[in-house]
C-alpha atoms as a PDB file:
ATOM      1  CA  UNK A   1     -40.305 -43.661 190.813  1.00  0.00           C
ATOM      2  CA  UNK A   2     -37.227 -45.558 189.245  1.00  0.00           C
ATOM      3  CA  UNK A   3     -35.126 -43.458 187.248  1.00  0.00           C
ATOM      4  CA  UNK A   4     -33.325 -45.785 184.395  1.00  0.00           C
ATOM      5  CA  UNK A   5     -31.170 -43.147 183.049  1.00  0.00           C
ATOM      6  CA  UNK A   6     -32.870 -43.077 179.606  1.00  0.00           C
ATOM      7  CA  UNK A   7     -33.320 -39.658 179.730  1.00  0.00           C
ATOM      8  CA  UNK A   8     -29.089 -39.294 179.914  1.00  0.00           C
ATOM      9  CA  UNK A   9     -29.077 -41.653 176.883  1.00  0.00           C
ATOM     10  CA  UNK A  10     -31.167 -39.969 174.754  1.00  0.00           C
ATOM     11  CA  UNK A  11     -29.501 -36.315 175.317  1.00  0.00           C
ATOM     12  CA  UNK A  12     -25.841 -38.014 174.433  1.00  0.00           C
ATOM     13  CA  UNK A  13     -27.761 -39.611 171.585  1.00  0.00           C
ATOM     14  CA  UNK A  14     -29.159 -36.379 170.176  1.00  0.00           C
ATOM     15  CA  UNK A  15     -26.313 -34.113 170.507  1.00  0.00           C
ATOM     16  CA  UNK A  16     -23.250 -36.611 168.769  1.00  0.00           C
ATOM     17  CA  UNK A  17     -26.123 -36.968 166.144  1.00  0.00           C
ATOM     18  CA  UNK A  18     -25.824 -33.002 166.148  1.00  0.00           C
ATOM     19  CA  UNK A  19     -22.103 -32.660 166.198  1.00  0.00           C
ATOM     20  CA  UNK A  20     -21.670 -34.790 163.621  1.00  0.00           C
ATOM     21  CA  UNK A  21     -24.675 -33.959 161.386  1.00  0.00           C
ATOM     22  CA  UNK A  22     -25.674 -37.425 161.042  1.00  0.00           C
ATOM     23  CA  UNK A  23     -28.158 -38.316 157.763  1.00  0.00           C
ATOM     24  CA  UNK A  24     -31.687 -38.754 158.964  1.00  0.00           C
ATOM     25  CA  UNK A  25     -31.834 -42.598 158.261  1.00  0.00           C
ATOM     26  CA  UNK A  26     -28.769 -43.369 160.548  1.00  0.00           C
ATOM     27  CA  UNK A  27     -30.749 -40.860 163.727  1.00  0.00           C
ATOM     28  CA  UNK A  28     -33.761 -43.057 162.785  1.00  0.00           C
ATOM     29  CA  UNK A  29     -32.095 -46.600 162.651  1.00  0.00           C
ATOM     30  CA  UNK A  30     -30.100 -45.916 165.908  1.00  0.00           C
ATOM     31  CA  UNK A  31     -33.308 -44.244 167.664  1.00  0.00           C
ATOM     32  CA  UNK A  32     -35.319 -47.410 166.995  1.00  0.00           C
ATOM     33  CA  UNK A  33     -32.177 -49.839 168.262  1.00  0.00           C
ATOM     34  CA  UNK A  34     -32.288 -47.658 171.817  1.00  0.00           C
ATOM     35  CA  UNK A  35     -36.095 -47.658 171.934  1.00  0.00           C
ATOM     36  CA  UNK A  36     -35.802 -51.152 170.914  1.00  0.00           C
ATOM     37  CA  UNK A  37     -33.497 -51.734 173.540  1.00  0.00           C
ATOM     38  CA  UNK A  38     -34.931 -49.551 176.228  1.00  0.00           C
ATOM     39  CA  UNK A  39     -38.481 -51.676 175.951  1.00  0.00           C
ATOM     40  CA  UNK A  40     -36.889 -55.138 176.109  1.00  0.00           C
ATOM     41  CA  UNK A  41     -34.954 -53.648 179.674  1.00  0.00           C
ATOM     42  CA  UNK A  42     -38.142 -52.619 180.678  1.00  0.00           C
ATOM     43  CA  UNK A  43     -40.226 -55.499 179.914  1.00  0.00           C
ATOM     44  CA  UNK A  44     -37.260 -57.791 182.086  1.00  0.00           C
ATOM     45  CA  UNK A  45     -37.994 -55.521 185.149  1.00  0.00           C
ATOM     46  CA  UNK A  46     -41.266 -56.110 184.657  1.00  0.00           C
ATOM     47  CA  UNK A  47     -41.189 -60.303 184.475  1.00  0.00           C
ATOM     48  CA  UNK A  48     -38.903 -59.962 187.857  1.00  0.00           C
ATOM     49  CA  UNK A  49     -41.835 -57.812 189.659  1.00  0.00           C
ATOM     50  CA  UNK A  50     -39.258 -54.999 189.815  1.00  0.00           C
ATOM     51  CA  UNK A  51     -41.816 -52.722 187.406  1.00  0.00           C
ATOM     52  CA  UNK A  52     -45.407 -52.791 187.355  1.00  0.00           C
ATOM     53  CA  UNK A  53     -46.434 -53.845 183.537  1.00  0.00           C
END
């Protein structure tokens, strides 16, 4: 298994969210950006044959 290091991402997300109490539309807009981003990186790997789709 290939670990991406979204896991790392997402704890630094959700704890500077935490620190500084962040309203619930800015956690949601940047959640969907990462996931956003996280699924295009993934879907790259997967064109070069690095990830199965």
């Amino acid at each position: 298994m290939i670990d991406l290091g979204y896991g790392d991402m997402w704890k630094s997300f959700e704890e500077q969210a935490k620190e500084e109490n962040w309203p619930e539309e800015k956690r949601d807009r940047i959640a969907k950006e990462i996931s956003d981003g996280i699924n295009i990186e993934i879907k790259e790997l997967a064109e070069l044959g690095i990830l199965k789709k």
